[in-house]
C-alpha atoms as a PDB file:
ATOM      1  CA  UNK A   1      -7.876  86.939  17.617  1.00  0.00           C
ATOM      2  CA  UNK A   2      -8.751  90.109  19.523  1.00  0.00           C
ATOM      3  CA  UNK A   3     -11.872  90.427  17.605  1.00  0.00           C
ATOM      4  CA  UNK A   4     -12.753  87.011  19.755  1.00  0.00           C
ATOM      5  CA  UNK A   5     -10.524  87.731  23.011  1.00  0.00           C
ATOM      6  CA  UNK A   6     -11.788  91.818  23.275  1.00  0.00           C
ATOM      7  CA  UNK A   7     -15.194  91.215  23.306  1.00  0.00           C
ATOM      8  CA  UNK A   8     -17.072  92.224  26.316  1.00  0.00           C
ATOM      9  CA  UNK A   9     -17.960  89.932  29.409  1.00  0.00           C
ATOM     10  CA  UNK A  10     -20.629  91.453  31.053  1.00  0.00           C
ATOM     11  CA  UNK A  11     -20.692  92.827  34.701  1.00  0.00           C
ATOM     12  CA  UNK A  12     -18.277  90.395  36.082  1.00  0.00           C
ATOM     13  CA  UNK A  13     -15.986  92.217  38.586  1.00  0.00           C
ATOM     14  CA  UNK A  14     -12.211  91.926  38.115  1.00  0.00           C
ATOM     15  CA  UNK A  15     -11.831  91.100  41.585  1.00  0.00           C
ATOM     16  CA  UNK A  16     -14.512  87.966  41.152  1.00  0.00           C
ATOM     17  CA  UNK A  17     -12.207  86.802  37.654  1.00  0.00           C
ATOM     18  CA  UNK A  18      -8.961  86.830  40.323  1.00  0.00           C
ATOM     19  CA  UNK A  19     -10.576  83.734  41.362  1.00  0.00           C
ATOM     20  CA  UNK A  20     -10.422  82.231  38.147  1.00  0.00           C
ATOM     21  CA  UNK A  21      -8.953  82.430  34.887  1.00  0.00           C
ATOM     22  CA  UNK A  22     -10.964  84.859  32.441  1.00  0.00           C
ATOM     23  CA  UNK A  23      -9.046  82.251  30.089  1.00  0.00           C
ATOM     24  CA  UNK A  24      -7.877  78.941  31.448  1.00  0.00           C
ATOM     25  CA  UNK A  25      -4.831  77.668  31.542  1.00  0.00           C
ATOM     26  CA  UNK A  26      -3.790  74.874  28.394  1.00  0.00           C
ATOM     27  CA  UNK A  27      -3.968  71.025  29.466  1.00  0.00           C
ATOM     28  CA  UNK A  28      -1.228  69.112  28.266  1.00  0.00           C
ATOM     29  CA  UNK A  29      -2.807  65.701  26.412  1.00  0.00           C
ATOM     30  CA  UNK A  30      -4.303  64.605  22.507  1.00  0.00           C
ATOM     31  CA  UNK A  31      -7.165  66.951  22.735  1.00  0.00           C
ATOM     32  CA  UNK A  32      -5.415  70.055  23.766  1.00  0.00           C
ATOM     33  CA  UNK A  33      -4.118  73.031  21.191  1.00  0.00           C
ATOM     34  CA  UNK A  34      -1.081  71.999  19.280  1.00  0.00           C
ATOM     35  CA  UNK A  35       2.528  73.073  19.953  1.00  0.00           C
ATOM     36  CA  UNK A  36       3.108  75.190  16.969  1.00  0.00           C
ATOM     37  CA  UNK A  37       0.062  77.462  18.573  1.00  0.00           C
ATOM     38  CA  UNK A  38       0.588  77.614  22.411  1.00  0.00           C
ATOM     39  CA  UNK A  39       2.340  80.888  22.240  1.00  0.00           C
ATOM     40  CA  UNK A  40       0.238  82.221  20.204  1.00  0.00           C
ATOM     41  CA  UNK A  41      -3.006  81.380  21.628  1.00  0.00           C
ATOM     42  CA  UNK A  42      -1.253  82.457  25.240  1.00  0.00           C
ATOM     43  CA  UNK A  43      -0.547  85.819  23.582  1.00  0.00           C
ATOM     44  CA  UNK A  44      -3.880  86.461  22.469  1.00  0.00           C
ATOM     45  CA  UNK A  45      -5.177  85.411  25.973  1.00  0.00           C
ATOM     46  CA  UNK A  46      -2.708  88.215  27.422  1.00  0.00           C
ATOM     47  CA  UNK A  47      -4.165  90.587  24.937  1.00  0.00           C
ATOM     48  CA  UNK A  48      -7.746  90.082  26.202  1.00  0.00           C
ATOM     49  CA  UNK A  49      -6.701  90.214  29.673  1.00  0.00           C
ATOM     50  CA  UNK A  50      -5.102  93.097  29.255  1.00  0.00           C
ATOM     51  CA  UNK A  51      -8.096  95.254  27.577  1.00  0.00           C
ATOM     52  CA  UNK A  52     -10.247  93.629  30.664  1.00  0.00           C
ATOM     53  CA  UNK A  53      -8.193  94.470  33.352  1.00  0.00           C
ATOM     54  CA  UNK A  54      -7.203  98.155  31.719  1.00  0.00           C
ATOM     55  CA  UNK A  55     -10.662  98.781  31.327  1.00  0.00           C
ATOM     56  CA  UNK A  56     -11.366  98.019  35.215  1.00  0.00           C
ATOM     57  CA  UNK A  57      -8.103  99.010  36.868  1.00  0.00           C
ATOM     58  CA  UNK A  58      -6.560 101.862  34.937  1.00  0.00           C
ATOM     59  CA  UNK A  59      -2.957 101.106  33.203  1.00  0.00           C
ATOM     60  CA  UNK A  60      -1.092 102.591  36.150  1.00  0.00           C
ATOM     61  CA  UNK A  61      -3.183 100.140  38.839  1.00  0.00           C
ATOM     62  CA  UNK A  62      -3.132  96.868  37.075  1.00  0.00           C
ATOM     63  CA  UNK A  63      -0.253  94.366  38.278  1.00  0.00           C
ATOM     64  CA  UNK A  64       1.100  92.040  36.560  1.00  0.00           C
ATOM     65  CA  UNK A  65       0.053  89.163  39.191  1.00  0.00           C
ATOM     66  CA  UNK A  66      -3.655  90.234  37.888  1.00  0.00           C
ATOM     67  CA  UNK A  67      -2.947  90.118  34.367  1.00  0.00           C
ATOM     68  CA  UNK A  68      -1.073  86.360  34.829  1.00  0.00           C
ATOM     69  CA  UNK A  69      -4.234  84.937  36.518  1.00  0.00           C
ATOM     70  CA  UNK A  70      -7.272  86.708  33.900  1.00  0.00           C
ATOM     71  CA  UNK A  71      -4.917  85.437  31.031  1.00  0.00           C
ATOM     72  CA  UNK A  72      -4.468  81.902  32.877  1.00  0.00           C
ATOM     73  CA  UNK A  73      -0.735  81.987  32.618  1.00  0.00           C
ATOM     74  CA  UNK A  74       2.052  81.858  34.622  1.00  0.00           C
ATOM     75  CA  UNK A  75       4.752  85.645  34.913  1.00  0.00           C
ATOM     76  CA  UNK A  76       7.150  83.194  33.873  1.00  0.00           C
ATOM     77  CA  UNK A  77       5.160  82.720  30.378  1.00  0.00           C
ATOM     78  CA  UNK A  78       4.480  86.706  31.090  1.00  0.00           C
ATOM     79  CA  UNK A  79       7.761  87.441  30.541  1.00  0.00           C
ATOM     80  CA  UNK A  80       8.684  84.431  27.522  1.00  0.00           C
ATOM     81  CA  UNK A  81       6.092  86.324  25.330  1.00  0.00           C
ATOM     82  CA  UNK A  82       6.605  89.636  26.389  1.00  0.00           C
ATOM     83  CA  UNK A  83      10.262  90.556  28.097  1.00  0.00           C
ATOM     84  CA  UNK A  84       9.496  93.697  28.677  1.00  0.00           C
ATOM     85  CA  UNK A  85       6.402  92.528  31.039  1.00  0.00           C
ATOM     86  CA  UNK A  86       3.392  94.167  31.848  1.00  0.00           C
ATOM     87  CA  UNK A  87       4.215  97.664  29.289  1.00  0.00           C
ATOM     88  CA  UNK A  88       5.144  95.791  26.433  1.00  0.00           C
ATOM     89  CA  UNK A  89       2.276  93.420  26.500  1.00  0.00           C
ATOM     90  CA  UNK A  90       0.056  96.862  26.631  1.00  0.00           C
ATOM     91  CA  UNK A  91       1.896  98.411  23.750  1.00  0.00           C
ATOM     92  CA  UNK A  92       1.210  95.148  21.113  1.00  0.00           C
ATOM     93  CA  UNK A  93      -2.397  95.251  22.690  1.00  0.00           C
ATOM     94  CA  UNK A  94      -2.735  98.697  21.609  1.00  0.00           C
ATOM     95  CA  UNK A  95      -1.536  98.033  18.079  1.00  0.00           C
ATOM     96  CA  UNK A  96      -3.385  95.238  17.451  1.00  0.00           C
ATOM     97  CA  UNK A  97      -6.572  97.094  18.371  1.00  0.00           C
ATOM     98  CA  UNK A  98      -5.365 100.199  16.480  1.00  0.00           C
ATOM     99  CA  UNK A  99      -4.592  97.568  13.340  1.00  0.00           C
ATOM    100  CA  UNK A 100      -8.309  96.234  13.575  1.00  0.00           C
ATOM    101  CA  UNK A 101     -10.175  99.631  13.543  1.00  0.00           C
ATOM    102  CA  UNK A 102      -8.134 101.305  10.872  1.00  0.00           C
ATOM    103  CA  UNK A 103      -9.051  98.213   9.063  1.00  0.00           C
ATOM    104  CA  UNK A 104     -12.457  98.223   9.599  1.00  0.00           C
ATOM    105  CA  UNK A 105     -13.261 101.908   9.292  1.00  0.00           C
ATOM    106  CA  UNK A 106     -11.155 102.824   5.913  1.00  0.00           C
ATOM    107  CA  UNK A 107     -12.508  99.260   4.512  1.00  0.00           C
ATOM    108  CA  UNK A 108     -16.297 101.381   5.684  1.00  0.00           C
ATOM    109  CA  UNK A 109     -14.476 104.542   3.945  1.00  0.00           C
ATOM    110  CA  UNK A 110     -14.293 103.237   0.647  1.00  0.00           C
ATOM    111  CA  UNK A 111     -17.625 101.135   0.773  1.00  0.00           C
ATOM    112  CA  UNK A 112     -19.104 104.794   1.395  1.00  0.00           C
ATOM    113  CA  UNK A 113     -17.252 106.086  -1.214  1.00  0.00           C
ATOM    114  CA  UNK A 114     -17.910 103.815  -3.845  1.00  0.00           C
ATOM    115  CA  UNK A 115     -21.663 102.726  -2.444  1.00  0.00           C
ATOM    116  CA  UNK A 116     -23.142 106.464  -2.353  1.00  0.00           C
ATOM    117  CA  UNK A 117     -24.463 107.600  -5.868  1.00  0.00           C
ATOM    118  CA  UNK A 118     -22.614 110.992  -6.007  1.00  0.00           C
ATOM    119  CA  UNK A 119     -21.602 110.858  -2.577  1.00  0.00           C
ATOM    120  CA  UNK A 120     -19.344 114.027  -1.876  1.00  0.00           C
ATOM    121  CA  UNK A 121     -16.620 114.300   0.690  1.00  0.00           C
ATOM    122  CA  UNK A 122     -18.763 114.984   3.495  1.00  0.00           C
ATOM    123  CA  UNK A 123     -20.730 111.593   2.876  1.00  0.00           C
ATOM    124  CA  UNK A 124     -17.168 109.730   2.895  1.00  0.00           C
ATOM    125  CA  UNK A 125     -16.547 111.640   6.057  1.00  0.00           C
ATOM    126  CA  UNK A 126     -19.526 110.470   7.853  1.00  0.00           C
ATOM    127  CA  UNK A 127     -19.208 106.706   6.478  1.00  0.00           C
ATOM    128  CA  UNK A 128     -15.737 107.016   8.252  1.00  0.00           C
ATOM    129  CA  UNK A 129     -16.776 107.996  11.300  1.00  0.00           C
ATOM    130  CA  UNK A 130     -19.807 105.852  11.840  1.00  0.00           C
ATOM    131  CA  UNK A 131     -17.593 102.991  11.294  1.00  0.00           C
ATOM    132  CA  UNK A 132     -15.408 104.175  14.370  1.00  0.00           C
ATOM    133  CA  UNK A 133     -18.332 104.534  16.316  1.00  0.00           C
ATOM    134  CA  UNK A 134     -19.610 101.242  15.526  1.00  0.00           C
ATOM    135  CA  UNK A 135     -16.263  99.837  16.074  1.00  0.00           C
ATOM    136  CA  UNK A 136     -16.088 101.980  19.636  1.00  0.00           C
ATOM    137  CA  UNK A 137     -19.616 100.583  20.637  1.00  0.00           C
ATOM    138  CA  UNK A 138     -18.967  97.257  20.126  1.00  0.00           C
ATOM    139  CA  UNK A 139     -15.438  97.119  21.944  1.00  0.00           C
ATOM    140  CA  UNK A 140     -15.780  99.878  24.521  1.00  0.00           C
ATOM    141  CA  UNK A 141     -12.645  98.007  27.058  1.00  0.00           C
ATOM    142  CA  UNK A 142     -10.317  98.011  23.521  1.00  0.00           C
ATOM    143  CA  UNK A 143     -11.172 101.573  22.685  1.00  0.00           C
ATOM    144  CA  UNK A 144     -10.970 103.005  26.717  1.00  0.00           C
ATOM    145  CA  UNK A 145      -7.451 101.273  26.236  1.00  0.00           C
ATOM    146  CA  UNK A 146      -6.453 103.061  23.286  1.00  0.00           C
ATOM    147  CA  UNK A 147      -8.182 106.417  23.827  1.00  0.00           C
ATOM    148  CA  UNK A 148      -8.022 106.748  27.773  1.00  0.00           C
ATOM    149  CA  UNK A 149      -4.941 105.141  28.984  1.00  0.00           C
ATOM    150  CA  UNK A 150      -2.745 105.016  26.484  1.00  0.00           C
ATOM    151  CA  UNK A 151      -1.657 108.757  27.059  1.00  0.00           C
ATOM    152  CA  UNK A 152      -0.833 108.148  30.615  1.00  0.00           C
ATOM    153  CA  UNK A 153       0.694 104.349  30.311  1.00  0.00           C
ATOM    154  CA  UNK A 154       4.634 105.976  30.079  1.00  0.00           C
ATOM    155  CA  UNK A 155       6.330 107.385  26.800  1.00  0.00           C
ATOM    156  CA  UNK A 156       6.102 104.925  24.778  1.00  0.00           C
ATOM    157  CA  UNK A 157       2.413 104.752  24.615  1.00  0.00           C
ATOM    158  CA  UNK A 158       1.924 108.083  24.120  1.00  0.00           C
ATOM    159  CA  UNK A 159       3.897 108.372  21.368  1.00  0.00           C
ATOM    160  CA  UNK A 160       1.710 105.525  19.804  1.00  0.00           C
ATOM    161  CA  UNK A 161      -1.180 107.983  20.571  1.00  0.00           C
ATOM    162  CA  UNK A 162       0.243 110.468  18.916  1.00  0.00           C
ATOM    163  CA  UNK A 163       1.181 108.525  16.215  1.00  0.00           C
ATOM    164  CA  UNK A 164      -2.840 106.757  15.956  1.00  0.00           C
ATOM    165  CA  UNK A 165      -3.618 110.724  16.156  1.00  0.00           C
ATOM    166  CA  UNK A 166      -1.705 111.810  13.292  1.00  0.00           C
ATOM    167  CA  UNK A 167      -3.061 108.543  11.182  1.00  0.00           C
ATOM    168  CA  UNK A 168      -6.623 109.629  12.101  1.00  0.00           C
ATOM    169  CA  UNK A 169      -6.015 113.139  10.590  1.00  0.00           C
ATOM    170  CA  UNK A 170      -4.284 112.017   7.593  1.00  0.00           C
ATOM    171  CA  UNK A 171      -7.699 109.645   7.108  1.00  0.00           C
ATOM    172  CA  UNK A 172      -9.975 112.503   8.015  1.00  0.00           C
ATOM    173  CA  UNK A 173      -8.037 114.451   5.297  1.00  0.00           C
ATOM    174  CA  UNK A 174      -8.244 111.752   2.613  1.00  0.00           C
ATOM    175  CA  UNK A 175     -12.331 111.194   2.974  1.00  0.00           C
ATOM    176  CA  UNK A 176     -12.297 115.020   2.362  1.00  0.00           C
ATOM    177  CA  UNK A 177     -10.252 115.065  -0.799  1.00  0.00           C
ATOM    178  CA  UNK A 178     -10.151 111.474  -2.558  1.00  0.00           C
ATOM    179  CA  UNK A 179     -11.805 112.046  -5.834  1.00  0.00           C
ATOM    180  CA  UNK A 180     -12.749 115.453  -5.781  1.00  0.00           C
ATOM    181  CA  UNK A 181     -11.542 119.253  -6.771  1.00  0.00           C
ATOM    182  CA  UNK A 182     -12.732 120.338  -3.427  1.00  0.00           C
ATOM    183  CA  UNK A 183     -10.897 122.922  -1.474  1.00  0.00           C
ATOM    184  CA  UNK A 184      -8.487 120.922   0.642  1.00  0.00           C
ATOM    185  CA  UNK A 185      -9.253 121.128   4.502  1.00  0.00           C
ATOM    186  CA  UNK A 186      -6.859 122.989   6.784  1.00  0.00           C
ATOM    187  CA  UNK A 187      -4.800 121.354   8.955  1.00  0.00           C
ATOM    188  CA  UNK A 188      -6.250 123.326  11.483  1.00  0.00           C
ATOM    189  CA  UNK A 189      -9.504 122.342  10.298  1.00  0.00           C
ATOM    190  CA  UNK A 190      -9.128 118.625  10.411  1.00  0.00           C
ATOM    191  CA  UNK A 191      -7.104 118.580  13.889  1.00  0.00           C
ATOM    192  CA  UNK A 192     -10.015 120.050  15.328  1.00  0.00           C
ATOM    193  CA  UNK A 193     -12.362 117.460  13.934  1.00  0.00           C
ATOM    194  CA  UNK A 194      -9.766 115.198  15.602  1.00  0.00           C
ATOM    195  CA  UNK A 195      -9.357 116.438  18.858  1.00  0.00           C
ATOM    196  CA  UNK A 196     -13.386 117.489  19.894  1.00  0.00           C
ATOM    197  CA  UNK A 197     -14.078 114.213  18.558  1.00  0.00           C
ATOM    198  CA  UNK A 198     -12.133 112.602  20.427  1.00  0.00           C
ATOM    199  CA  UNK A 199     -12.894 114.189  24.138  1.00  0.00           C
ATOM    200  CA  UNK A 200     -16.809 113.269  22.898  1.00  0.00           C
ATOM    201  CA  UNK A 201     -15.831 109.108  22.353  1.00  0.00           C
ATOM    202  CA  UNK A 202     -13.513 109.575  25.431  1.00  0.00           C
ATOM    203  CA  UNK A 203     -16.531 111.606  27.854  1.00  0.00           C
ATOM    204  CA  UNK A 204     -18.598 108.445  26.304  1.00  0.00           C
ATOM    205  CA  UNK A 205     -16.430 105.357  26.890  1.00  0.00           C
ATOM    206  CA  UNK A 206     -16.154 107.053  30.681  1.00  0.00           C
ATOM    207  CA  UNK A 207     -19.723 107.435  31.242  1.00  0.00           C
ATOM    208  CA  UNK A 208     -20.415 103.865  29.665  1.00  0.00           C
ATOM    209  CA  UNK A 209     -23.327 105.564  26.743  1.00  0.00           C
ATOM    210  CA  UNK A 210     -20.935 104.375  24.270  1.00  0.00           C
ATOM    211  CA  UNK A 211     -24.330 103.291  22.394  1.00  0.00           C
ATOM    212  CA  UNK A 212     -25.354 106.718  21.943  1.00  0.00           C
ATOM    213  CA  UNK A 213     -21.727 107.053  20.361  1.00  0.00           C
ATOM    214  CA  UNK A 214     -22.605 106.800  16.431  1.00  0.00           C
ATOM    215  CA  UNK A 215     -25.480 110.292  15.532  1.00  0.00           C
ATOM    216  CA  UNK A 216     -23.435 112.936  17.828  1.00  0.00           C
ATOM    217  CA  UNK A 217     -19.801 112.008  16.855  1.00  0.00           C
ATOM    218  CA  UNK A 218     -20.841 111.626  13.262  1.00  0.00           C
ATOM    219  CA  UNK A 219     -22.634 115.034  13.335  1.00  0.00           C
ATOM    220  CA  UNK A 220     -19.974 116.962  15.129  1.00  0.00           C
ATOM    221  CA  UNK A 221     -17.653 115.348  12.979  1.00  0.00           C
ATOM    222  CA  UNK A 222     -19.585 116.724   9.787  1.00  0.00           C
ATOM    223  CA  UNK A 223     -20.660 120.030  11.145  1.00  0.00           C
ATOM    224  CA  UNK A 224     -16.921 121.086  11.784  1.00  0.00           C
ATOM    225  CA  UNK A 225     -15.885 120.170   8.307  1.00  0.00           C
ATOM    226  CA  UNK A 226     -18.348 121.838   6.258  1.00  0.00           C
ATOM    227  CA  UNK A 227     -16.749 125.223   6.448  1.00  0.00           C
ATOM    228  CA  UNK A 228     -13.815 123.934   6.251  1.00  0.00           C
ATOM    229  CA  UNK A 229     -11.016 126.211   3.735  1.00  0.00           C
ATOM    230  CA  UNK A 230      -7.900 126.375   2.086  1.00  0.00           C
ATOM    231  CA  UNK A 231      -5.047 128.553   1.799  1.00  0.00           C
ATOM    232  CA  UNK A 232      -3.774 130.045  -1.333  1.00  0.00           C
ATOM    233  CA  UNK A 233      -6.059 127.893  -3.635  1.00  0.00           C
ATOM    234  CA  UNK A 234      -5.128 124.568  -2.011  1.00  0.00           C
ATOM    235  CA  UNK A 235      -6.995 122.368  -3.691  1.00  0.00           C
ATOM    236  CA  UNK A 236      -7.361 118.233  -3.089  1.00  0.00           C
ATOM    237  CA  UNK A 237      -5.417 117.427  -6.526  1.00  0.00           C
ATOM    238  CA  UNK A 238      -2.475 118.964  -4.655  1.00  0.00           C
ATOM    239  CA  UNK A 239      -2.595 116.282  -1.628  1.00  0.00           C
ATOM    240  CA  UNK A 240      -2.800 113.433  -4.234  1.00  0.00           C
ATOM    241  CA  UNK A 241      -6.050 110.875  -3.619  1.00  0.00           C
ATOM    242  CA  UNK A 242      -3.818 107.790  -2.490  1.00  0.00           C
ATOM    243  CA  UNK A 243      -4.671 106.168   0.291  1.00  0.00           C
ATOM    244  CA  UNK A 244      -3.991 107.101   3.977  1.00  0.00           C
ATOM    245  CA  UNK A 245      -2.436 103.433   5.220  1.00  0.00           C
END
C-alpha cells in the first residue's frame, strides 16, 4: 500500500540507498510472498521508490537505473509492470496518491460536517483543508510529487494536475454549499482559494516546514472565502449538494 511504501525514511541520501535496495529484492523459497502477489507487491515497491527518488532528484533527473535499484527490481520487471517505463510508473504513482488524499480529506469533510453542532460552510471548509494539510505533513515526498513535479513531468502529468486542480475546486465548492441556502461561491472565488493555496503547500513542501502547513493554509483558505459572492442570486440549491467524487 502507499500508505506503507510513501512513508518517510529519514535523512538517508539517495545516493547512499544506490547501494542498496530501499526495498529488497523477493527470495524465491516456502517463506517468501506468494505468486498471485509478486507483481503486486513489486508495483507497490516501484511506487515508493518513485515518491523517494522524485522527492530527491526531481522527475526530469531521476533514471530509471535509480528507480530499478531503490525498488529492488530488475528494468526488465520495470518494464513487465509498467511498459511505458519510468513516465508511466510516475503517472499510477500520482493517482494512487491523488486516490488516498481525496479519500482521506472528503471522508474529514463530512466528519466536519456532520460532527460540528451548526457548523456552517466555512467550518466544512476548514475541516477540508486541515485534512490536506495533515495528509501533506505526514507524506511531504507523495505530495512534492503531486504538487511540484507533476506540472513539469511531460503532458500527460500535467493534465492529471489539471485535472486534481479542477477536483479540488469542485470540493472547495461543495464544503461551501452542501446543506445550506448560502450564496454560492464564484468560480473566481474558489479558483483563487485554489491556486494561493496551493503556491503556500508548494513554498512549504520546498522549504521542508511542511509542519507548520495546517493554521496558515487553513486560515488563508477561510479568509478568502468569507467574502465570497454570487452572481444574479446564485444560490447553493442551484449547484445541487451531491457529492464532489
Amino acid at each position: 500500500m502507499v500508505t506503507e511504501v510513501a512513508r518517510d525514511r529519514g535523512a538517508v541520501s539517495v545516493e547512499r540507498r544506490r547501494e542498496r535496495a530501499l526495498y529488497p529484492k523477493l527470495h524465491p523459497g516456502p517463506h517468501s510472498v506468494a505468486p498471485e502477489s509478486v507483481a503486486p507487491n513489486q508495483r507497490a515497491r516501484l511506487y515508493g521508490a518513485m515518491i523517494e527518488l522524485v522527492a530527491a532528484r526531481g522527475y526530469e533527473s531521476s533514471t530509471v537505473a535509480e528507480l530499478c535499484a531503490l525498488a529492488g527490481v530488475s528494468k526488465r520487471t520495470l518494464y513487465e509492470r509498467f511498459p511505458g517505463g519510468k513516465q508511466q510508473c510516475f503517472l499510477a504513482t500520482y493517482d494512487i496518491v491523488v486516490r488516498r488524499a481525496e479519500t482521506h480529506v472528503l471522508a474529514a469533510g463530512r466528519c466536519g460536517r456532520n460532527g460540528i453542532v451548526g457548523a456552517g460552510p466555512l467550518e466544512r471548509l476548514r475541516a477540508l483543508v486541515e485534512a490536506f494539510a495533515r495528509e501533506v505533513a505526514a507524506y511531504p515526498n507523495a505530495a512534492r510529487l503531486v504538487l511540484v513535479e507533476a506540472p513539469g513531468a511531460g503532458p500527460a502529468a500535467l493534465a492529471r494536475a489539471e485535472r486534481t486542480r479542477r477536483l479540488v475546486e469542485r470540493v472547495i465548492s461543495w464544503s461551501l454549499c452542501v446543506g445550506s441556502d448560502a450564496p454560492a461561491p464564484t468560480p473566481r472565488t474558489v479558483h483563487r482559494i485554489v491556486a494561493d493555496g496551493t503556491r503556500l503547500v508548494r513554498a512549504h513542501l520546498r522549504d521542508g516546514r511542511t509542519s507548520e502547513l495546517t493554521g496558515e493554509l487553513s486560515d488563508l483558505c477561510v479568509v478568502a472565502a468569507a467574502p465570497a459572492t454570487t452572481p444574479a442570486g446564485l444560490t447553493c440549491a442551484h449547484l445541487g449538494g451531491s457529492s464532489p467524487r
